[in-house]
Protein backbone atom coordinates (compact mmCIF):
# COMPACT_ATOMS: atom_id res chain seq x y z
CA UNK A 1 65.13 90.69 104.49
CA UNK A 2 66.12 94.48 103.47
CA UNK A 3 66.62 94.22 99.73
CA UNK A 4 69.49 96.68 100.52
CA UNK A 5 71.50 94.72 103.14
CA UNK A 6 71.61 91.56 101.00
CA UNK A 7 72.48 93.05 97.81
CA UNK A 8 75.53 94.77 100.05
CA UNK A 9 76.59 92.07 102.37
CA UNK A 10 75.53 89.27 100.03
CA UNK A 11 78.84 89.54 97.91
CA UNK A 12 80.79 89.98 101.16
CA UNK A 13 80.12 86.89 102.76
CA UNK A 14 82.11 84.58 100.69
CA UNK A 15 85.19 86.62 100.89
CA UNK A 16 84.85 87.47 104.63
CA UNK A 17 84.43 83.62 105.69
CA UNK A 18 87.03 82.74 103.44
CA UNK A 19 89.90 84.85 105.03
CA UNK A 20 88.62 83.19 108.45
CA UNK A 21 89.09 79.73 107.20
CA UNK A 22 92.47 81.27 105.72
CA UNK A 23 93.16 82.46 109.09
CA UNK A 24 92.15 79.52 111.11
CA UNK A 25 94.73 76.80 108.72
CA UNK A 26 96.88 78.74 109.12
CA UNK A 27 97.13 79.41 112.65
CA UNK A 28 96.29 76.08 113.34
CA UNK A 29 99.39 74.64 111.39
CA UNK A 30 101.76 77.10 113.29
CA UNK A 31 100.13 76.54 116.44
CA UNK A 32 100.30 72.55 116.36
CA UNK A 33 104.14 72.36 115.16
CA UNK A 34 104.97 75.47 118.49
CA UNK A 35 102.64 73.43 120.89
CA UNK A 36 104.34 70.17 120.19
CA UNK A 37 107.51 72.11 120.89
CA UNK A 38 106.05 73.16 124.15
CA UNK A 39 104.90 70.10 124.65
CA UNK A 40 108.58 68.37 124.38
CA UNK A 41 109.79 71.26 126.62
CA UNK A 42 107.13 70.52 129.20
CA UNK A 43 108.24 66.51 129.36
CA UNK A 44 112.09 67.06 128.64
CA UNK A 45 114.75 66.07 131.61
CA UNK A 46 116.00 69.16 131.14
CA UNK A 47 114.92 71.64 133.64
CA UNK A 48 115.09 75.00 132.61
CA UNK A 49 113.33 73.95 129.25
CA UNK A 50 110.31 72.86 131.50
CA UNK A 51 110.61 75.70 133.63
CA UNK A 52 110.46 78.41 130.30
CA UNK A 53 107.46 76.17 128.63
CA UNK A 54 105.31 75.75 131.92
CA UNK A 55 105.62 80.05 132.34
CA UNK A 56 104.81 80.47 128.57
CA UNK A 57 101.98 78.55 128.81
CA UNK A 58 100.62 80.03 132.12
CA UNK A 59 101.54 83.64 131.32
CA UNK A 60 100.15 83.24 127.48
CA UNK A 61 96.82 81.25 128.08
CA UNK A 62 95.45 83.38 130.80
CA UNK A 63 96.10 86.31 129.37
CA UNK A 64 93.30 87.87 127.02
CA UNK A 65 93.19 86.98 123.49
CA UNK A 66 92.33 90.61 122.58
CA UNK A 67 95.77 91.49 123.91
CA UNK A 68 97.85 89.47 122.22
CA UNK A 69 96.59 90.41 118.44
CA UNK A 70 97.15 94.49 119.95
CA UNK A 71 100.25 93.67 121.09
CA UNK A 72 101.31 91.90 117.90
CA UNK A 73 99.59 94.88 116.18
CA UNK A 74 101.08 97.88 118.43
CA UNK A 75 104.03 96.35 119.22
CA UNK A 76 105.85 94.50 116.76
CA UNK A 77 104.77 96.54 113.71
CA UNK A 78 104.10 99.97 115.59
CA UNK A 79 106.64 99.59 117.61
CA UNK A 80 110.03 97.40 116.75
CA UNK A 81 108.98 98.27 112.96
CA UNK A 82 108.77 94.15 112.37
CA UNK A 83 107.50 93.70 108.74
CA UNK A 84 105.40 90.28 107.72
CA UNK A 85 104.98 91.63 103.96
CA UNK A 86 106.39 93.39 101.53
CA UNK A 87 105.59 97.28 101.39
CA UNK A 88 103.04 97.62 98.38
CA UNK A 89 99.51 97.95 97.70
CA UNK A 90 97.97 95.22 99.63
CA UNK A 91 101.13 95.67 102.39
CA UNK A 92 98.63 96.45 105.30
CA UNK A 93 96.17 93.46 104.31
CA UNK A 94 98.61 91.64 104.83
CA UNK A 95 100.91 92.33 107.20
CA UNK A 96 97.46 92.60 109.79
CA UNK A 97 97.11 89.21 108.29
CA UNK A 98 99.92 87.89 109.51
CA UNK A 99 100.29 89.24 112.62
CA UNK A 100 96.98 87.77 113.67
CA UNK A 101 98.07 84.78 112.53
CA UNK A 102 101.05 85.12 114.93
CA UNK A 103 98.96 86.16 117.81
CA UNK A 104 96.68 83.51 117.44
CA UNK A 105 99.22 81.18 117.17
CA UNK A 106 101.32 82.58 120.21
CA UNK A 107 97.90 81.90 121.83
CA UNK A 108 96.38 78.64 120.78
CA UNK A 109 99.91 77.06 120.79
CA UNK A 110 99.40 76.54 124.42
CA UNK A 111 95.80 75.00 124.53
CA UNK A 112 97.75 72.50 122.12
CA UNK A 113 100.50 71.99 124.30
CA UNK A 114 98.16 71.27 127.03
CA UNK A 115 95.87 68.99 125.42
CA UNK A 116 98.78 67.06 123.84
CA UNK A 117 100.27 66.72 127.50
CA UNK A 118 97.10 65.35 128.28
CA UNK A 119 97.25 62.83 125.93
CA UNK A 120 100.80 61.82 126.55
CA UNK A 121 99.58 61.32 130.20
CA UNK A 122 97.52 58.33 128.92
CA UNK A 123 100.50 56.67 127.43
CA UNK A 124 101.86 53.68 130.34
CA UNK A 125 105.14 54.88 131.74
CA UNK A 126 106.66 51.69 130.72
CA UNK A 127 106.77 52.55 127.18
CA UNK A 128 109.14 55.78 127.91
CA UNK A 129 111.06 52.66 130.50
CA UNK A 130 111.44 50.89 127.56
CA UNK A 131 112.32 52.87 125.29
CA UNK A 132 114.94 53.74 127.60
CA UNK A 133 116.48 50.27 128.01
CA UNK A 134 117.13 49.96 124.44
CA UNK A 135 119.31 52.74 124.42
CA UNK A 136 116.76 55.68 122.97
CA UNK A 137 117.63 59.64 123.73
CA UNK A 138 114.39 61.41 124.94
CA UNK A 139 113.66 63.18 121.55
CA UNK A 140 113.76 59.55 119.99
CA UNK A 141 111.74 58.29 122.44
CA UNK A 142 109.27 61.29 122.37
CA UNK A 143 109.45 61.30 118.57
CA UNK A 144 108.83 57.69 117.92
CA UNK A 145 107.15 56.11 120.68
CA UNK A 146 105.39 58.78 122.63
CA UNK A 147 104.07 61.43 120.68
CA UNK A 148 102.15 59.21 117.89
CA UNK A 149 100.24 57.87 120.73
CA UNK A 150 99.91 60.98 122.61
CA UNK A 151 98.57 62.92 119.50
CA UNK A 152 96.11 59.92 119.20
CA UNK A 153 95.52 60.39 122.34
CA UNK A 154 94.66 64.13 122.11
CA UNK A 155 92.81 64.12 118.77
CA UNK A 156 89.25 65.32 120.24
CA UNK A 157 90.87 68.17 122.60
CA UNK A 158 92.46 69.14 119.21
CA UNK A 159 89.33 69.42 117.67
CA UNK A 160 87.85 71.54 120.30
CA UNK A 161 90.94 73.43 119.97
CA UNK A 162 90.46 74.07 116.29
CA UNK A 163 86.93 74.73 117.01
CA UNK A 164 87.66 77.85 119.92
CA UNK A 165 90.60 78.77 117.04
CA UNK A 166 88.38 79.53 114.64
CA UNK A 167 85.68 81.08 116.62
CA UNK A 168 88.56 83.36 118.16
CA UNK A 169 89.63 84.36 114.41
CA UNK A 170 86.52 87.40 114.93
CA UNK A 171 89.15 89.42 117.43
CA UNK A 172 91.44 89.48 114.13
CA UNK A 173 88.97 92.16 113.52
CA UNK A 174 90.50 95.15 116.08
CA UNK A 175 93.31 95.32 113.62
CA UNK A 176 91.43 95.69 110.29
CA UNK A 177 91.75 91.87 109.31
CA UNK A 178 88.46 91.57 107.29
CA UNK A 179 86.88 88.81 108.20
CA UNK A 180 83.46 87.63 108.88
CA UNK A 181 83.05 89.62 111.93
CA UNK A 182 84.73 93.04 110.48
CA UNK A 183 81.87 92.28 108.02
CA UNK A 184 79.04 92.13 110.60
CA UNK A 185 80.12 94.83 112.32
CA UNK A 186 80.33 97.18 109.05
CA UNK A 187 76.66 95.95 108.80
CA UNK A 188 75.33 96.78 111.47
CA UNK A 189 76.87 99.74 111.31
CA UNK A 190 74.99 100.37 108.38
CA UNK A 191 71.87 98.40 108.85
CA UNK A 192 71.02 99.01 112.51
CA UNK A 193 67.44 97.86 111.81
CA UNK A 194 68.48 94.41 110.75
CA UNK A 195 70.93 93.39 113.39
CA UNK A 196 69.19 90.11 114.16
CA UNK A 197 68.86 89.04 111.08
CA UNK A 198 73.42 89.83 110.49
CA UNK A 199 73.79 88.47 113.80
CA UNK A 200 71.64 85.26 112.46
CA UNK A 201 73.66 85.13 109.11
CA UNK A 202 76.93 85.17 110.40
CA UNK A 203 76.01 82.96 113.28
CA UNK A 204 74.79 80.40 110.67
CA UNK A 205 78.24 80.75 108.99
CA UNK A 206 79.92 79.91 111.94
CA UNK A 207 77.92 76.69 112.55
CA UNK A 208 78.75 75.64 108.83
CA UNK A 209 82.51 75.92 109.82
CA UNK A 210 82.75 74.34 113.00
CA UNK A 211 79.82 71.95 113.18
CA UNK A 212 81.43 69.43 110.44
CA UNK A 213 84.61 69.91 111.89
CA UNK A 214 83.13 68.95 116.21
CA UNK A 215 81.71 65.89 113.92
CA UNK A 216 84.80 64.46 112.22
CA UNK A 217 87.18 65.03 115.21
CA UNK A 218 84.87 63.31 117.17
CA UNK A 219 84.84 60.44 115.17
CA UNK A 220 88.26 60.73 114.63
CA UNK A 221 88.74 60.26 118.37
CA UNK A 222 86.96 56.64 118.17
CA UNK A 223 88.49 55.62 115.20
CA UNK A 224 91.89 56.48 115.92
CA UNK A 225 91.85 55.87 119.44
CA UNK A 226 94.71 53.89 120.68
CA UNK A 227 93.41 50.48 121.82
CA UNK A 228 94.98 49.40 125.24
């Protein structure tokens, strides 16, 4: 390896892959508490609530990542003049902090939403029949009976959600967010030679991040697993 690059990106890496795990907790906090909101939306008995939730989460999810985090960027900053920090030295670290963190959030909240409407599709209708009987509303009933099952239920899809989430946390990059992929790119903008080997050194970073996590959620999944 170029003594060069390491002694210049060596130093980096901790910090970069550290504001992408910042990033991805984060996002993935705000994201499950809005997708379980979607997800009540989606199952309520009230119409219009399933009618706004089921064209949130069609519009959002099929519409590119990339997108969103501009349009958080351009539009609420640029544009409506919304500030996430105060206005001092570090103001633009963070404020393209946090509106990454919104966009991804805006974003993965509906892969959630899906995969925890997944899971509440494995829950016997009866339950919800009971639950009615003895006099329940529908949020005590979802709150109670259905969701803890449901988010059982859903706990690999989760994981593979977490897993795309933090993967996706390198598009935090188009707005100056400097992570590990703002760091690879600043690289090989420097060390065209080497590209392989940043490529291969980020690309091993990633692995460390997500391959633990693919291995608890999946045992999570059997040992949590709601016996029927």
């Amino acid at each position: 390896m170029n003594p060069e690059l390491w002694s210049e990106m060596g130093p980096e890496l901790l910090p970069a892959f550290w504001v992408t795990i910042k990033l991805t907790i984060a996002s993935a906090i705000g994201s499950l508490i809005f997708g379980t909101l979607l997800t009540a939306m989606r199952v309520s008995p009230v119409g219009i609530l399933r009618t706004l939730s089921t064209w949130y989460i069609n519009i959002v999810r099929n519409t590119p990542l990339t997108l969103i985090v501009l349009l958080a960027s351009m539009g609420l900053y640029y544009n409506l003049g919304l500030l996430l920090a105060a206005e001092n030295d570090s103001f633009i670290v963070k404020q393209n902090f946090r509106l990454a963190v919104l966009a991804f959030v805006a974003y993965t909240s509906c892969f959630v939403a899906e995969s925890l409407r997944a899971g509440i599709n494995t829950v016997p209708f009866g339950q919800a029949e009971a639950a009615r009987s003895l006099g329940l509303s529908f949020g005590q009933s979802f709150r109670y009976i259905i969701f803890p099952q449901a988010f059982r239920g859903a706990i690999v899809p989760l994981g593979n959600t977490l897993i795309a989430l933090t993967k996706n946390t390198t598009i935090a990059s188009v707005i100056g967010v400097a992570e590990a992929s703002l760091l690879m790119k600043t690289m090989t903008e420097n060390y065209a030679s080497d590209i392989l080997i940043i490529f291969g050194i980020i690309a091993v970073g990633f692995i460390i991040l997500t391959l633990p996590t693919g291995l608890f959620f999946g045992w999570a999944g059997k040992r949590w697993a709601v016996k029927r």
